[in-house]
Protein backbone atom coordinates (compact mmCIF):
# COMPACT_ATOMS: atom_id res chain seq x y z
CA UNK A 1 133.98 124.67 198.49
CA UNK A 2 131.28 125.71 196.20
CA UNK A 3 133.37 127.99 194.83
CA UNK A 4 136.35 125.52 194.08
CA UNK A 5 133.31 123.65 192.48
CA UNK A 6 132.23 126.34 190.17
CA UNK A 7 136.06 127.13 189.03
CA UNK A 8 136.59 123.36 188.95
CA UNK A 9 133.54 122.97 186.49
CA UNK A 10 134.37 125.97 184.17
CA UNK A 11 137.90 124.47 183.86
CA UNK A 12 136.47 120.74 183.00
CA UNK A 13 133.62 123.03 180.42
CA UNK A 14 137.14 124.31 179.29
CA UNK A 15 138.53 121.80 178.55
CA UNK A 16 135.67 119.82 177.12
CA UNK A 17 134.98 122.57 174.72
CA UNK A 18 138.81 122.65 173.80
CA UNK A 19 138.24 118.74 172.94
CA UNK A 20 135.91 119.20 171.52
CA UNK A 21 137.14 121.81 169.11
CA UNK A 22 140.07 119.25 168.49
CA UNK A 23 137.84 116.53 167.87
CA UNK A 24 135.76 118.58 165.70
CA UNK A 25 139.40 119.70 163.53
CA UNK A 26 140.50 115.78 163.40
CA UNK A 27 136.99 114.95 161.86
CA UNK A 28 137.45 117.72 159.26
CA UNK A 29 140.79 116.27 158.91
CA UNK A 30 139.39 112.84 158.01
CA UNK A 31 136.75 114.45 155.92
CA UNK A 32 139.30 115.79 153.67
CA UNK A 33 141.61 113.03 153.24
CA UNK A 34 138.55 111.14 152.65
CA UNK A 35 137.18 113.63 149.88
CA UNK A 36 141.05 113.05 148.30
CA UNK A 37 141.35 109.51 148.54
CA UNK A 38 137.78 109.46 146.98
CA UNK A 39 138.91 111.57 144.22
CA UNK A 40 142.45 109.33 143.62
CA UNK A 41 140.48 106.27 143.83
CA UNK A 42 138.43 107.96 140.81
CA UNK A 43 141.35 109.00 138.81
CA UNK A 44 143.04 105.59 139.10
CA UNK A 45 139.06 104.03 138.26
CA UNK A 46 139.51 106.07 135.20
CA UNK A 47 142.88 105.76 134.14
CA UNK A 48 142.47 101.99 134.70
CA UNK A 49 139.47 102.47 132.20
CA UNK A 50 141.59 103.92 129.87
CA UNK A 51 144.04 101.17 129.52
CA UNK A 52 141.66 98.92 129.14
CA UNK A 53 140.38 100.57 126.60
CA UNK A 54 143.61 100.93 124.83
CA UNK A 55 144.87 97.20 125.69
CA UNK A 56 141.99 96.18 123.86
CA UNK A 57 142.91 98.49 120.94
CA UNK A 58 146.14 96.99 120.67
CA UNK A 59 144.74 93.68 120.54
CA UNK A 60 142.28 94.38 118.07
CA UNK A 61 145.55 95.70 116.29
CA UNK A 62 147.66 93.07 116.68
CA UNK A 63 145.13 90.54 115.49
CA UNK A 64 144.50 92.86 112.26
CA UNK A 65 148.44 93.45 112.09
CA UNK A 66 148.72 89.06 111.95
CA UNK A 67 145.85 89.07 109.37
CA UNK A 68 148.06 91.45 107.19
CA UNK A 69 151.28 89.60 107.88
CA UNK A 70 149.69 86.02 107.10
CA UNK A 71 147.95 87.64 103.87
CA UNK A 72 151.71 89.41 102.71
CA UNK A 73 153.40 86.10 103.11
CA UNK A 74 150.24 84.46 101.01
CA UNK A 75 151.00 87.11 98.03
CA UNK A 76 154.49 86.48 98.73
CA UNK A 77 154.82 82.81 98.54
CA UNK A 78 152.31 83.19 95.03
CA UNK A 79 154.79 85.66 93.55
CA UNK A 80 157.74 83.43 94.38
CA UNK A 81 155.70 80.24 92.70
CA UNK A 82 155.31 82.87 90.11
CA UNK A 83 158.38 83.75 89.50
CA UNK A 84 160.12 80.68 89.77
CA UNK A 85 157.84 78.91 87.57
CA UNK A 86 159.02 81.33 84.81
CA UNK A 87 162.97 81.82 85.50
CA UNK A 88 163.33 81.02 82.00
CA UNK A 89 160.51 82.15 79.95
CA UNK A 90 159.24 81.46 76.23
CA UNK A 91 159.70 84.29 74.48
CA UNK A 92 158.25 84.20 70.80
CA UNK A 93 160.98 86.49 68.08
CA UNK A 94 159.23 90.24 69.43
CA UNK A 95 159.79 89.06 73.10
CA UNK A 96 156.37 88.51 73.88
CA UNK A 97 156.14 86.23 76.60
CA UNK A 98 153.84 83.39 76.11
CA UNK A 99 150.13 83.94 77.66
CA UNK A 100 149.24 80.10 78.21
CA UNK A 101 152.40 80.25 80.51
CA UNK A 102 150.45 82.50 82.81
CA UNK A 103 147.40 80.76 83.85
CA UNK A 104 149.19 77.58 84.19
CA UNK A 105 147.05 75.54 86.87
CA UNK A 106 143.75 77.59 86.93
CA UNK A 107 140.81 75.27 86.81
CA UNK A 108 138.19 77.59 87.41
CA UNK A 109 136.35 81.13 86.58
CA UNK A 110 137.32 82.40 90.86
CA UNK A 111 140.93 81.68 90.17
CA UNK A 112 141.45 82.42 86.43
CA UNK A 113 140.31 85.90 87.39
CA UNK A 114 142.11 86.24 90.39
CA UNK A 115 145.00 85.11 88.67
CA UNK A 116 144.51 87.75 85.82
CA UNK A 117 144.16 90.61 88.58
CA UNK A 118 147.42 89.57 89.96
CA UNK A 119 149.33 89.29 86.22
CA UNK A 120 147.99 92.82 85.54
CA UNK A 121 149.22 94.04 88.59
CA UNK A 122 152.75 92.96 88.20
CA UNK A 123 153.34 93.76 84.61
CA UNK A 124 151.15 96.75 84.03
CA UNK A 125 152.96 99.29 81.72
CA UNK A 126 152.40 101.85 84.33
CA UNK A 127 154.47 99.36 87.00
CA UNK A 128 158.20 98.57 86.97
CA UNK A 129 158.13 94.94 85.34
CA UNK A 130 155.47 96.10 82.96
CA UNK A 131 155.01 96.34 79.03
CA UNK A 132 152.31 96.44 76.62
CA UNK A 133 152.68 94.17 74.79
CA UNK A 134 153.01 91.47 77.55
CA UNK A 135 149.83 92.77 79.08
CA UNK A 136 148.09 92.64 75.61
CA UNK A 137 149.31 88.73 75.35
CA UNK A 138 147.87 88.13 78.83
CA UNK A 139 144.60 89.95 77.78
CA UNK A 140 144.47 87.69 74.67
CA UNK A 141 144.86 84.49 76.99
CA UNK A 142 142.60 85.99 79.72
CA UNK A 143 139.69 85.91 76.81
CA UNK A 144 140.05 82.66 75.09
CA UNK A 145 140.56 81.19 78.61
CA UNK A 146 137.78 82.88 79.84
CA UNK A 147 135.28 81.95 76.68
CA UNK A 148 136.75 78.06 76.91
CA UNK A 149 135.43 78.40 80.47
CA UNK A 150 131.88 78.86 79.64
């Protein structure tokens, strides 16, 4: 009976050591997928990082993109005014279109010069529209407006 003890004990230290073993594998098993699921869950952290990053990019760009847009259709509207103010201009007997017709409406220094920038702009000699000797009748204009002004 002892004996049947002895073989009965080595088979249950048997088979708690092989239980063990297993026990031991499915906890390095969970360890792993733990280590990985740690490591996705950072990858996602940073990729979710990363869009937000870039959302609020593209926000920042779509506000500036608006701000352009709402500034083009400003310039836009002015040129049309501009343009249809003058369909049919003056033109003395050399062509020269009339100066006074130019700055039309400006009441101040801020506009008269902003106006001026604009003129030059569209009828530089160096741009499509442009000649000299409209730009040199705007100048003229430009500087008696500008000394009336003061």
């Amino acid at each position: 009976m002892a004996k049947d003890r002895t073989c009965q004990s080595n088979i249950d230290m048997q088979a708690l050591e092989d239980r063990h073993k297993e026990l031991e594998k499915a906890w390095n098993d969970l360890l792993m997928e733990r280590r990985e699921f740690e490591a996705r869950i950072h990858a996602l952290e940073q990729r979710e990082k990363q869009f937000k990053l870039k959302w609020d990019l593209l926000i920042q760009e779509t506000a500036r993109f608006a701000e352009d847009k709402e500034q083009f259709e400003r310039r836009k509207k002015f040129y049309e005014q501009v343009q249809s103010s003058y369909m049919e201009p003056y033109y003395e007997p050399d062509n020269i279109v009339q100066g006074e017709m130019f700055f039309s409406g400006v009441s101040d220094k801020k506009a008269l010069k902003k106006r001026y920038k604009d003129l030059i702009k569209i009828y530089h000699p160096d741009g499509e529209s442009g000649d000299n000797a409209t730009v040199a009748e705007i100048n003229r204009e430009y500087e008696d407006l500008k000394e009336s002004m003061n």
